[in-house]
PDB file of N, CA and C in Angstrom:
ATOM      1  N   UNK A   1      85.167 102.428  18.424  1.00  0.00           N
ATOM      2  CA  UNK A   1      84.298 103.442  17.846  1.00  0.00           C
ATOM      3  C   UNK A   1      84.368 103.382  16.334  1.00  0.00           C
ATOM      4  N   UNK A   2      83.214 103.442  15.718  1.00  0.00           N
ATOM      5  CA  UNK A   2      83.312 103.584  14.595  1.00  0.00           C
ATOM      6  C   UNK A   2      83.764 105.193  13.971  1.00  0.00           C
ATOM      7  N   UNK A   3      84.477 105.030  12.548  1.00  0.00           N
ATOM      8  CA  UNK A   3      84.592 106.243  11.993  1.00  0.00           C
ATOM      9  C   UNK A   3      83.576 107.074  11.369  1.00  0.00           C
ATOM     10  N   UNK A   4      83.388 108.233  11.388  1.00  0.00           N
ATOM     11  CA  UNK A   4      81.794 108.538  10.327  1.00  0.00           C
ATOM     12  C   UNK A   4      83.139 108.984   9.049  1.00  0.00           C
ATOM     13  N   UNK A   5      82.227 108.713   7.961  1.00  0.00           N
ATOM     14  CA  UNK A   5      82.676 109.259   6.704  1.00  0.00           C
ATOM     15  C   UNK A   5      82.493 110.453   6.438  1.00  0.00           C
ATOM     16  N   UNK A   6      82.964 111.210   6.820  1.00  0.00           N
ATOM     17  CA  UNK A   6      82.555 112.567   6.212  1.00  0.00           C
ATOM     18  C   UNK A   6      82.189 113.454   4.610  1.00  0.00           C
ATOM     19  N   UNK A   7      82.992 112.416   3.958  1.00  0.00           N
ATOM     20  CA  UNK A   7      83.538 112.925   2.714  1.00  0.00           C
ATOM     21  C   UNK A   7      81.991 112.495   1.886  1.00  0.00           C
ATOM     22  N   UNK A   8      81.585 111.184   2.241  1.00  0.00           N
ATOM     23  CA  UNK A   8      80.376 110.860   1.577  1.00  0.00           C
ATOM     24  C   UNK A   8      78.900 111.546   2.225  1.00  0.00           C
ATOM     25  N   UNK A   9      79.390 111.763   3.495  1.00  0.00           N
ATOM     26  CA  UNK A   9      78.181 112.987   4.036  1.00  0.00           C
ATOM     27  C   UNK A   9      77.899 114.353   3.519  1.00  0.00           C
ATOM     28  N   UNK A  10      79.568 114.850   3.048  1.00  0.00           N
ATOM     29  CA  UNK A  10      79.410 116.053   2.626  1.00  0.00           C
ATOM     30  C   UNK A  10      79.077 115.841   1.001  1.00  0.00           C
ATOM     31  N   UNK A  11      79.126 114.773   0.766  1.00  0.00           N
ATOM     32  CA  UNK A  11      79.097 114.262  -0.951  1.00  0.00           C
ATOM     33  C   UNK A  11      77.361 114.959  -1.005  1.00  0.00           C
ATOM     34  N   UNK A  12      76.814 114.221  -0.276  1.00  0.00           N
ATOM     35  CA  UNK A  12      75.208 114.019  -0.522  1.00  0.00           C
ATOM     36  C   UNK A  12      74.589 115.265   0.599  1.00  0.00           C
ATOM     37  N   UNK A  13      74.910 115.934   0.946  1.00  0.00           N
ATOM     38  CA  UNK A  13      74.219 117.008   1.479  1.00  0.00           C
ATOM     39  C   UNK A  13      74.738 117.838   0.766  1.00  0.00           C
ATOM     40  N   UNK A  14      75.361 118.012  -0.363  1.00  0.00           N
ATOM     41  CA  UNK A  14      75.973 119.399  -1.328  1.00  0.00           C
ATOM     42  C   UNK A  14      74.554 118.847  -2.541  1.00  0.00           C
ATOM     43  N   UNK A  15      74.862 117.765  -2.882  1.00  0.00           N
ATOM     44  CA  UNK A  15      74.115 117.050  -4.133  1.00  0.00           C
ATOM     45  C   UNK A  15      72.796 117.723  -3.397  1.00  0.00           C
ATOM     46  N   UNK A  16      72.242 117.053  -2.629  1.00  0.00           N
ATOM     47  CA  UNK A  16      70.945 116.899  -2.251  1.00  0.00           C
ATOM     48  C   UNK A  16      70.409 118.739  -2.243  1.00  0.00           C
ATOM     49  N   UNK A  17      71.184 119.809  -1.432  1.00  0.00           N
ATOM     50  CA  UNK A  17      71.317 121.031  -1.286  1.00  0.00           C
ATOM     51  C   UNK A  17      70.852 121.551  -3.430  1.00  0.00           C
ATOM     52  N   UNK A  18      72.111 121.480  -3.827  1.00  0.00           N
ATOM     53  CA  UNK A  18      72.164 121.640  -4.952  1.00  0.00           C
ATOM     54  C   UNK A  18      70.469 121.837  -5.546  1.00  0.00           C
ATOM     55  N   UNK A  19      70.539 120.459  -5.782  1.00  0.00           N
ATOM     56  CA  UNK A  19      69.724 119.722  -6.599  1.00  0.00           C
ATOM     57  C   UNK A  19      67.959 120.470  -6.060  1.00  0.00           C
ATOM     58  N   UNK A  20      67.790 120.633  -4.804  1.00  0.00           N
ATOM     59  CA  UNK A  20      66.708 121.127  -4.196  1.00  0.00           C
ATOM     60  C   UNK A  20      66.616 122.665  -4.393  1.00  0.00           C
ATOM     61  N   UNK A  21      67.391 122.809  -4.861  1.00  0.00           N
ATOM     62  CA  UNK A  21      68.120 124.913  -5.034  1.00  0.00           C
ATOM     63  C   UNK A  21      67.146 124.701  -5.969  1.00  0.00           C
ATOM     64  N   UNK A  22      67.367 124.258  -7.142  1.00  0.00           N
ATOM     65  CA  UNK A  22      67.413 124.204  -8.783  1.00  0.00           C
ATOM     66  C   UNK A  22      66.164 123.592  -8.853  1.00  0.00           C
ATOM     67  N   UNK A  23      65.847 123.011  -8.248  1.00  0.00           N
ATOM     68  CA  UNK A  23      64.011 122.613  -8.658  1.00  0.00           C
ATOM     69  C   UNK A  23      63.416 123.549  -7.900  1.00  0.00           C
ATOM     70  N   UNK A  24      63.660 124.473  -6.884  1.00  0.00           N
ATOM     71  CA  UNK A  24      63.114 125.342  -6.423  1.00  0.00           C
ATOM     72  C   UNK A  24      62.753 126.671  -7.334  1.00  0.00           C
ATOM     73  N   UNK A  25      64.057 126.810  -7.799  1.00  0.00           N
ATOM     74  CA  UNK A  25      64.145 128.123  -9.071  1.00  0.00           C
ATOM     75  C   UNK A  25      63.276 127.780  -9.959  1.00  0.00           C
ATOM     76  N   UNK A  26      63.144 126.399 -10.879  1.00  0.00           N
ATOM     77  CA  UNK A  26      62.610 126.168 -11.845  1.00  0.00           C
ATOM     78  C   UNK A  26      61.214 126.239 -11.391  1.00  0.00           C
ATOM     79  N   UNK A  27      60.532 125.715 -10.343  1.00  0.00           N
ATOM     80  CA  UNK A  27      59.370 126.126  -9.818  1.00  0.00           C
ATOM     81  C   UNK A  27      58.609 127.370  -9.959  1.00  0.00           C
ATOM     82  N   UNK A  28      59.535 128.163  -9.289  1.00  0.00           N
ATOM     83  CA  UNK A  28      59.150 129.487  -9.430  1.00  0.00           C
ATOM     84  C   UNK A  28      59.295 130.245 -10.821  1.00  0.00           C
ATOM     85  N   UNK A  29      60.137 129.764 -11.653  1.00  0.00           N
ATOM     86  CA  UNK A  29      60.394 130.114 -12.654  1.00  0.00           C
ATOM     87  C   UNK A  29      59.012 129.605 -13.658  1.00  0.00           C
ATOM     88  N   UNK A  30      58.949 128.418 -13.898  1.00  0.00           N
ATOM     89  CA  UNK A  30      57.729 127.927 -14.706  1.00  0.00           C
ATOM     90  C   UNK A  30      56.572 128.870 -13.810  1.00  0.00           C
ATOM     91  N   UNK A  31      55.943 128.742 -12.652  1.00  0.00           N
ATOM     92  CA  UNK A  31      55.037 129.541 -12.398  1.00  0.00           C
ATOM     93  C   UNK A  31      54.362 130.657 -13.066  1.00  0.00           C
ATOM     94  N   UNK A  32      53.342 131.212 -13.283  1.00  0.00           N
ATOM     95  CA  UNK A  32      52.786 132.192 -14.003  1.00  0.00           C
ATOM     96  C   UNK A  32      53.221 133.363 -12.984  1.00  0.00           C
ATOM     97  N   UNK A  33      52.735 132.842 -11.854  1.00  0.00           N
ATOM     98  CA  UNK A  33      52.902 133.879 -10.663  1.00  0.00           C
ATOM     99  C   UNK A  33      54.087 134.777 -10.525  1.00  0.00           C
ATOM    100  N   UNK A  34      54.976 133.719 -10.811  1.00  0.00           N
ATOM    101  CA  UNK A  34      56.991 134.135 -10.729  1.00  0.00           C
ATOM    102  C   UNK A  34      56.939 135.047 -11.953  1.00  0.00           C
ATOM    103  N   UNK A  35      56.970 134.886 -12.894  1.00  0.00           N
ATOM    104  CA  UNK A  35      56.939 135.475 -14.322  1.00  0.00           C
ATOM    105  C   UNK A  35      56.190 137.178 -14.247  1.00  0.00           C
ATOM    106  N   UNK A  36      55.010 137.024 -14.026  1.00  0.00           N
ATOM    107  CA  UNK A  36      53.816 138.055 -13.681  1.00  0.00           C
ATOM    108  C   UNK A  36      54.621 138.753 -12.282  1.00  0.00           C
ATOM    109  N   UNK A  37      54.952 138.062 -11.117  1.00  0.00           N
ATOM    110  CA  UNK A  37      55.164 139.011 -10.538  1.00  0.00           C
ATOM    111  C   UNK A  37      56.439 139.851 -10.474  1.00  0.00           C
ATOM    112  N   UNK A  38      57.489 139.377 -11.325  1.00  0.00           N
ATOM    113  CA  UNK A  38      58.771 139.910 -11.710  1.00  0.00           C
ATOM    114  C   UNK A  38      58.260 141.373 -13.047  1.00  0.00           C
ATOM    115  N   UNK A  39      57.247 140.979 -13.709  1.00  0.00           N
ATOM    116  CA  UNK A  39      57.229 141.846 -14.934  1.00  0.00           C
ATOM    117  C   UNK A  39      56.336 143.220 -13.785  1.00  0.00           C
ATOM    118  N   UNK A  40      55.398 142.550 -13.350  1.00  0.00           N
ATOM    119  CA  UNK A  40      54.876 144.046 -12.412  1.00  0.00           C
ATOM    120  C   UNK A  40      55.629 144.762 -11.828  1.00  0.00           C
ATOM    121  N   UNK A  41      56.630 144.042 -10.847  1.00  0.00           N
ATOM    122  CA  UNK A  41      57.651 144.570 -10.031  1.00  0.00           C
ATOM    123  C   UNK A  41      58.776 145.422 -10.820  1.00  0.00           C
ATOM    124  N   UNK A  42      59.257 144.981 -11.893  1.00  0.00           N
ATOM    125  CA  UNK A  42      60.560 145.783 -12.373  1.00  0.00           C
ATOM    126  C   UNK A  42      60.735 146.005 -14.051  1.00  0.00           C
ATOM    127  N   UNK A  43      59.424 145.628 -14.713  1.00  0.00           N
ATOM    128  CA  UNK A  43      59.205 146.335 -15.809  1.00  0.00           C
ATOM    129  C   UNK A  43      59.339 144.931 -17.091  1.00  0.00           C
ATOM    130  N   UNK A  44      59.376 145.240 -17.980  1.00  0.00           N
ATOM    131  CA  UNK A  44      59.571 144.230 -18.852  1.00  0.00           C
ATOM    132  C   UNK A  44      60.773 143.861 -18.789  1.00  0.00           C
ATOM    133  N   UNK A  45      61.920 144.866 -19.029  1.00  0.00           N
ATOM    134  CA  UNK A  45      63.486 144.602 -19.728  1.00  0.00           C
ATOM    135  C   UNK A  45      64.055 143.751 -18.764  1.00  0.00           C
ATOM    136  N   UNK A  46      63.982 144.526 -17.665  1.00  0.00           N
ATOM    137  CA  UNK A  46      64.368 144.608 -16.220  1.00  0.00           C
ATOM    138  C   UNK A  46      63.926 142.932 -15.701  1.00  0.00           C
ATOM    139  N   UNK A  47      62.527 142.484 -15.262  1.00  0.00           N
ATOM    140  CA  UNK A  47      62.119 141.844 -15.557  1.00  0.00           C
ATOM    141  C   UNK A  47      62.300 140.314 -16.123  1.00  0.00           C
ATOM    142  N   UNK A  48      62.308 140.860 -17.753  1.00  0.00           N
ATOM    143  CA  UNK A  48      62.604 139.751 -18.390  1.00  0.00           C
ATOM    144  C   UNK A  48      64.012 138.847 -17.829  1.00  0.00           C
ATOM    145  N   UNK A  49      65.156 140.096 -17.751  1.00  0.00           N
ATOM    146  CA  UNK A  49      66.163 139.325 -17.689  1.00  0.00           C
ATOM    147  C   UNK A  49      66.633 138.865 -16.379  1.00  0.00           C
ATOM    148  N   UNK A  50      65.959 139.177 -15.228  1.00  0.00           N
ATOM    149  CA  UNK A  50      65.664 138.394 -14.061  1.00  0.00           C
ATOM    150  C   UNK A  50      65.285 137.194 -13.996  1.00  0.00           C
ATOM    151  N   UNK A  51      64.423 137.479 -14.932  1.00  0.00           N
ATOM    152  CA  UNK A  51      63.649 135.842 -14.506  1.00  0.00           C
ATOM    153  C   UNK A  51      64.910 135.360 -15.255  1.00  0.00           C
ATOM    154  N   UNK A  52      65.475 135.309 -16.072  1.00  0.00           N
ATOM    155  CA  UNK A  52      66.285 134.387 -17.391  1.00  0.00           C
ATOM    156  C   UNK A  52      67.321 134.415 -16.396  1.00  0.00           C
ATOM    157  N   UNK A  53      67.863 135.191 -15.690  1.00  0.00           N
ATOM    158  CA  UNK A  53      68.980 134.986 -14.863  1.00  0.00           C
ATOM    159  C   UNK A  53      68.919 134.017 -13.485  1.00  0.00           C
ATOM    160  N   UNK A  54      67.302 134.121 -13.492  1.00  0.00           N
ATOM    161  CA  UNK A  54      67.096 133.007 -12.313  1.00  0.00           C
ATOM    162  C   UNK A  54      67.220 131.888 -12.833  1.00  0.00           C
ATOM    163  N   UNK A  55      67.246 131.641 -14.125  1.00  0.00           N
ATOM    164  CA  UNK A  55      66.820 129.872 -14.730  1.00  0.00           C
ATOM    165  C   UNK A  55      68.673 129.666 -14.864  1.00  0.00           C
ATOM    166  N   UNK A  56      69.484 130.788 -15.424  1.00  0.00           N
ATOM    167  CA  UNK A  56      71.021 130.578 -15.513  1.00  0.00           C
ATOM    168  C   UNK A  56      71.550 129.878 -14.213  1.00  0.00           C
ATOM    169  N   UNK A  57      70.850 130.728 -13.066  1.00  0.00           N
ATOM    170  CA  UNK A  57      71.460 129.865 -11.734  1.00  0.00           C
ATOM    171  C   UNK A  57      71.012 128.372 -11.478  1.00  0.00           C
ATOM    172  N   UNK A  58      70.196 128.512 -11.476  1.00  0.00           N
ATOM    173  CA  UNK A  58      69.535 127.380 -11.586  1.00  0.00           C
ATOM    174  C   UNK A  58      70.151 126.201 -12.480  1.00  0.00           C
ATOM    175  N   UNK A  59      70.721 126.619 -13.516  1.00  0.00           N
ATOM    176  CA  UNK A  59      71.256 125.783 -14.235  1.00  0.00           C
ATOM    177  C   UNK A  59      72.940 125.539 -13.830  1.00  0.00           C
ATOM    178  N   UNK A  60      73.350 126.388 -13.272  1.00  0.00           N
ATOM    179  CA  UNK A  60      74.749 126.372 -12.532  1.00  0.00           C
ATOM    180  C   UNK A  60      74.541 125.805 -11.487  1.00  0.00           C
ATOM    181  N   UNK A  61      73.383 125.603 -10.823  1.00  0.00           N
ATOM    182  CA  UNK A  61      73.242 124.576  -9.703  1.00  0.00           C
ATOM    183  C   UNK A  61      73.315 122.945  -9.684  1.00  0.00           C
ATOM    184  N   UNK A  62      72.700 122.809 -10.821  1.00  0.00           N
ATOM    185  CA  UNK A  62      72.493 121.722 -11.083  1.00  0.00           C
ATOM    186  C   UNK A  62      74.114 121.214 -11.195  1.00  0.00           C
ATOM    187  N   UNK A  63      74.944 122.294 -12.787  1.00  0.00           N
ATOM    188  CA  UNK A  63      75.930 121.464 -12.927  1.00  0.00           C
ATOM    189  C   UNK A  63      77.229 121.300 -11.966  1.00  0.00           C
ATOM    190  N   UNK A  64      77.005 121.783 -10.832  1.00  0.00           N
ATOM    191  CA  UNK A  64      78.128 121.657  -9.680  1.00  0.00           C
ATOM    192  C   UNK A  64      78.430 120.244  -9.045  1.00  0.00           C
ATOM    193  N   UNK A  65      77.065 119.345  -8.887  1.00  0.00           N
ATOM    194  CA  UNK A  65      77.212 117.675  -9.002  1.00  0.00           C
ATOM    195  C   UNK A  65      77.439 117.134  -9.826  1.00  0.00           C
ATOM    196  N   UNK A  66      77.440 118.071 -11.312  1.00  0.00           N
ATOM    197  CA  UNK A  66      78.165 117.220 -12.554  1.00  0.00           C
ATOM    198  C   UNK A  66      79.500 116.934 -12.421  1.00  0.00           C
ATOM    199  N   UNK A  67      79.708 118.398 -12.423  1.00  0.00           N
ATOM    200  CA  UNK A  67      81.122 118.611 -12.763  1.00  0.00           C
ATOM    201  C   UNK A  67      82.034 117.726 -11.290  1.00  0.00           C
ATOM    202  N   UNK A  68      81.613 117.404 -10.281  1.00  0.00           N
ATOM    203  CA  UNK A  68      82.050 116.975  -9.312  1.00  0.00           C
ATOM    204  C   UNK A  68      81.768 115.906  -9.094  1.00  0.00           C
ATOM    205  N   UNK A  69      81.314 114.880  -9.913  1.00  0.00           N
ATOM    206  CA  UNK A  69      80.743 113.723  -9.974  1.00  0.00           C
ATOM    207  C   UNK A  69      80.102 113.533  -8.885  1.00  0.00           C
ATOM    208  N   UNK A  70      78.811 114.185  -8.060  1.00  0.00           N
ATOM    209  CA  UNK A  70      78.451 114.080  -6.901  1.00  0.00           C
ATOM    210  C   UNK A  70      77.199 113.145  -7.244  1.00  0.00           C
ATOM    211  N   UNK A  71      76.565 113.624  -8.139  1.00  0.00           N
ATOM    212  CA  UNK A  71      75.091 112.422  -8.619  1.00  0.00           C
ATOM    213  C   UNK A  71      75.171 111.285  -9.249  1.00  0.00           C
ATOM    214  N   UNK A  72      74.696 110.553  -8.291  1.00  0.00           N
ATOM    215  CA  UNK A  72      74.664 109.313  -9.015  1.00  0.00           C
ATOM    216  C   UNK A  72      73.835 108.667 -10.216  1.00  0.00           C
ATOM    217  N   UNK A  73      72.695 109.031 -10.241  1.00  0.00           N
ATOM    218  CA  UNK A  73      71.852 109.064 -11.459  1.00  0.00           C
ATOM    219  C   UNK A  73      71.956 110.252 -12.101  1.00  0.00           C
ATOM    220  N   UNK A  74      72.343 110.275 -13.168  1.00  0.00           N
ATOM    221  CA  UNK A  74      72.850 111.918 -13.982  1.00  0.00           C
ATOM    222  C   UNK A  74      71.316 112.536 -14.677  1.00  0.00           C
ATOM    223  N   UNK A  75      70.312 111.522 -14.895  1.00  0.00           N
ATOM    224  CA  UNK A  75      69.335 111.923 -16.045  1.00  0.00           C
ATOM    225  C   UNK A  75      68.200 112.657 -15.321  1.00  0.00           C
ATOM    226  N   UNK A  76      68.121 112.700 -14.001  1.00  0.00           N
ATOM    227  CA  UNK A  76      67.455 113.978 -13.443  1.00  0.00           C
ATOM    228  C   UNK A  76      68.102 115.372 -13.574  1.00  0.00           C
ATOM    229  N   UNK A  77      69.563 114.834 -13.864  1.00  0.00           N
ATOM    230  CA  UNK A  77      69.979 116.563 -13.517  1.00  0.00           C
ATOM    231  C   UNK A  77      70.077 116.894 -15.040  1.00  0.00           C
ATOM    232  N   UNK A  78      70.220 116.095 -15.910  1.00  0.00           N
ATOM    233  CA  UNK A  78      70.081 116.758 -16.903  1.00  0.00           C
ATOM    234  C   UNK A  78      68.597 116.704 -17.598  1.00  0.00           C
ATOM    235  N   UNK A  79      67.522 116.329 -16.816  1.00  0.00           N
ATOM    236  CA  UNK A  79      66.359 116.696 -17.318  1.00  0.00           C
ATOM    237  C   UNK A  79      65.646 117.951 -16.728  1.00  0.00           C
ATOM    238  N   UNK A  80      66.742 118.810 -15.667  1.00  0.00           N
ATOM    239  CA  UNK A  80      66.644 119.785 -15.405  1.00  0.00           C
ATOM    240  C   UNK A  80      67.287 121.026 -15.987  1.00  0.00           C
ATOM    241  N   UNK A  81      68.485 120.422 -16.255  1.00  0.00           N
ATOM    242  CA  UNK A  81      68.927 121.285 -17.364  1.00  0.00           C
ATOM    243  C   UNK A  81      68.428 121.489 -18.331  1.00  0.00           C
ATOM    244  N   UNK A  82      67.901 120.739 -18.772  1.00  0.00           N
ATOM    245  CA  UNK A  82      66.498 120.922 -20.795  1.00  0.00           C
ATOM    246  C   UNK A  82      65.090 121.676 -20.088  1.00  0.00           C
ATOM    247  N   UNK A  83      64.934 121.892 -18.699  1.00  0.00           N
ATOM    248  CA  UNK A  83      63.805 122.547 -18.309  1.00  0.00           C
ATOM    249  C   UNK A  83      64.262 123.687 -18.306  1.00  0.00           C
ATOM    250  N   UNK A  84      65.045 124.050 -17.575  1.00  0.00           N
ATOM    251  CA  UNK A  84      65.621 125.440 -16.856  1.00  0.00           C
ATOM    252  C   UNK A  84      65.919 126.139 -18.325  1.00  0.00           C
ATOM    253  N   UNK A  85      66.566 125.692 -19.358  1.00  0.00           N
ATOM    254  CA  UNK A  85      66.823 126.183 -21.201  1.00  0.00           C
ATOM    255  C   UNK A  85      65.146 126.899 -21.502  1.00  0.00           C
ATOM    256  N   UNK A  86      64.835 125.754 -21.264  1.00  0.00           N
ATOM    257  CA  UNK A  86      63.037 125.958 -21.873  1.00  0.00           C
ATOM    258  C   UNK A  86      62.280 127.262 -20.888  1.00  0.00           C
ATOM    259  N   UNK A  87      63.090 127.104 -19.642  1.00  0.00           N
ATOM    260  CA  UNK A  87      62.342 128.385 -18.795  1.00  0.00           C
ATOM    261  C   UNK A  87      63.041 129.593 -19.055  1.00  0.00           C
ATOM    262  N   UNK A  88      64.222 129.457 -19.450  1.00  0.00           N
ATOM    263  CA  UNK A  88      65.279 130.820 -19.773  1.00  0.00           C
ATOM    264  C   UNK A  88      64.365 131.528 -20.921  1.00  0.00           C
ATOM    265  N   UNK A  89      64.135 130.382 -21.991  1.00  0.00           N
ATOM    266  CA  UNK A  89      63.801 130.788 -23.661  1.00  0.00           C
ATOM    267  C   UNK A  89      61.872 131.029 -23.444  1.00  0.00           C
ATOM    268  N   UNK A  90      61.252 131.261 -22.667  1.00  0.00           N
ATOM    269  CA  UNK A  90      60.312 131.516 -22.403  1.00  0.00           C
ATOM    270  C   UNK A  90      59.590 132.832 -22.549  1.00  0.00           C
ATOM    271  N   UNK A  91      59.955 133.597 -21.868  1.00  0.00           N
ATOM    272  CA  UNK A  91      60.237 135.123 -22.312  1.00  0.00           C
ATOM    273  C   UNK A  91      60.356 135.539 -23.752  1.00  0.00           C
ATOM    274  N   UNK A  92      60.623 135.215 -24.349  1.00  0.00           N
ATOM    275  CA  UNK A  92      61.637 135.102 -26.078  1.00  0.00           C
ATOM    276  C   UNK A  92      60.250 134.946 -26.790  1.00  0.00           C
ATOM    277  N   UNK A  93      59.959 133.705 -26.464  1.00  0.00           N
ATOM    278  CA  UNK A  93      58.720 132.719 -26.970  1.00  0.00           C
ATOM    279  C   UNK A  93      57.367 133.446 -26.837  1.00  0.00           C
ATOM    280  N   UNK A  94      57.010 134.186 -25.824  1.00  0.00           N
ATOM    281  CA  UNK A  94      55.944 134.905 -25.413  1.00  0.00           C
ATOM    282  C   UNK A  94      55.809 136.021 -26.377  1.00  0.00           C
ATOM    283  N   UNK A  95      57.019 136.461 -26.366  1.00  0.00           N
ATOM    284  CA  UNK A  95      56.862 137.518 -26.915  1.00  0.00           C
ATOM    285  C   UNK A  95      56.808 137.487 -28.694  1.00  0.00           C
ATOM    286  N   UNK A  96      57.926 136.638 -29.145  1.00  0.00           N
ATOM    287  CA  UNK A  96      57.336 136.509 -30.746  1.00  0.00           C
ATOM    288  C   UNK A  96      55.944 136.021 -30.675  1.00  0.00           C
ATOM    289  N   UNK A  97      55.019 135.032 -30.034  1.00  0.00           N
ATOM    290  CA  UNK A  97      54.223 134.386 -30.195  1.00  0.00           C
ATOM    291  C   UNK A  97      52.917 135.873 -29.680  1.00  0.00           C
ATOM    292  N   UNK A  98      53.363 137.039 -29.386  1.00  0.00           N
ATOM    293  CA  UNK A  98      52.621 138.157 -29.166  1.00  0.00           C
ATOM    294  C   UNK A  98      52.432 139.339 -30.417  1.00  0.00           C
ATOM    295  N   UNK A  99      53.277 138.759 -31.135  1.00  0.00           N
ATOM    296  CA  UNK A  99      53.802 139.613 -32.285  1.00  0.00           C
ATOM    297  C   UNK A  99      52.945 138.854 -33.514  1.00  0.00           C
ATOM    298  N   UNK A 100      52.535 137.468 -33.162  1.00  0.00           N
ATOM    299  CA  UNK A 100      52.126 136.450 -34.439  1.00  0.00           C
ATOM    300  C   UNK A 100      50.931 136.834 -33.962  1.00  0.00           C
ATOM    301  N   UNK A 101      50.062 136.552 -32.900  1.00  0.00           N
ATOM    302  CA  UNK A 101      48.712 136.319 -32.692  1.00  0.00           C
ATOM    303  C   UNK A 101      48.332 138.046 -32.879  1.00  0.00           C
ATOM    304  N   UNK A 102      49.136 139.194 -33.110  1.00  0.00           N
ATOM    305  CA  UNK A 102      48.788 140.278 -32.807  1.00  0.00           C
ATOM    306  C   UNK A 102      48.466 140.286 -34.787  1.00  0.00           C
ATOM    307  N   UNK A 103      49.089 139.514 -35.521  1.00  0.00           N
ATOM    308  CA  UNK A 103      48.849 139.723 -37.001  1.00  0.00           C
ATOM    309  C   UNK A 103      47.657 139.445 -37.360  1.00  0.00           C
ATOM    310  N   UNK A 104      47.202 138.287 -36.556  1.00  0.00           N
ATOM    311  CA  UNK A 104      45.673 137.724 -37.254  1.00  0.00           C
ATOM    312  C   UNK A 104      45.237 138.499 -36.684  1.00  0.00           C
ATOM    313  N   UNK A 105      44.942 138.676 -35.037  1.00  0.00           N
ATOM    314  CA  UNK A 105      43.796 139.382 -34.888  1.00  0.00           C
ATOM    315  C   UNK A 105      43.896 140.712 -34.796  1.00  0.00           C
TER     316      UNK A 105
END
């Protein structure tokens, strides 16, 4: 009988798990829909820092195959990490950029 490896099964169904978490969040996160329907539901403050707390997990997802050397190609997970930053700082961005366009017009 052959042996199964377990260790490399559980390697790549944590990675794979992971990694599918975190493009899921960022999905919903970039979405207009995700954004819009968090600010209707629980207000701006409230809101805002939901969504930003969804992109934090998201970003703790990712680095759990870092830190565990579970991925083998590293430059997806860290081109998710420079997304999930950009989806955190989004909120931020909207809003000075509401404050500028509110001067001209």
């Amino acid at each position: 009988m052959k042996n199964i490896d377990w260790k490399s099964i559980f390697k790549s169904v944590t990675n794979f798990i992971c990694f599918a978490l975190s493009l899921i969040f960022l999905i919903y996160n970039i979405s207009v829909v995700g954004f819009f329907y968090l600010l209707a539901t629980y207000g701006e403050t409230q809101g805002t820092m939901i969504y930003s707390l969804i992109s934090v997990a998201g970003i703790l997802l990712v680095i759990i195959p870092l830190v565990f050397k579970l991925a083998k190609v590293k430059f997806y997970y860290f081109a998710l990490i420079g997304l999930h930053f950009m989806a955190a700082l989004l909120p931020i961005f909207m809003k000075n950029m509401g404050g500028v366009f509110s001067r001209f017009l």
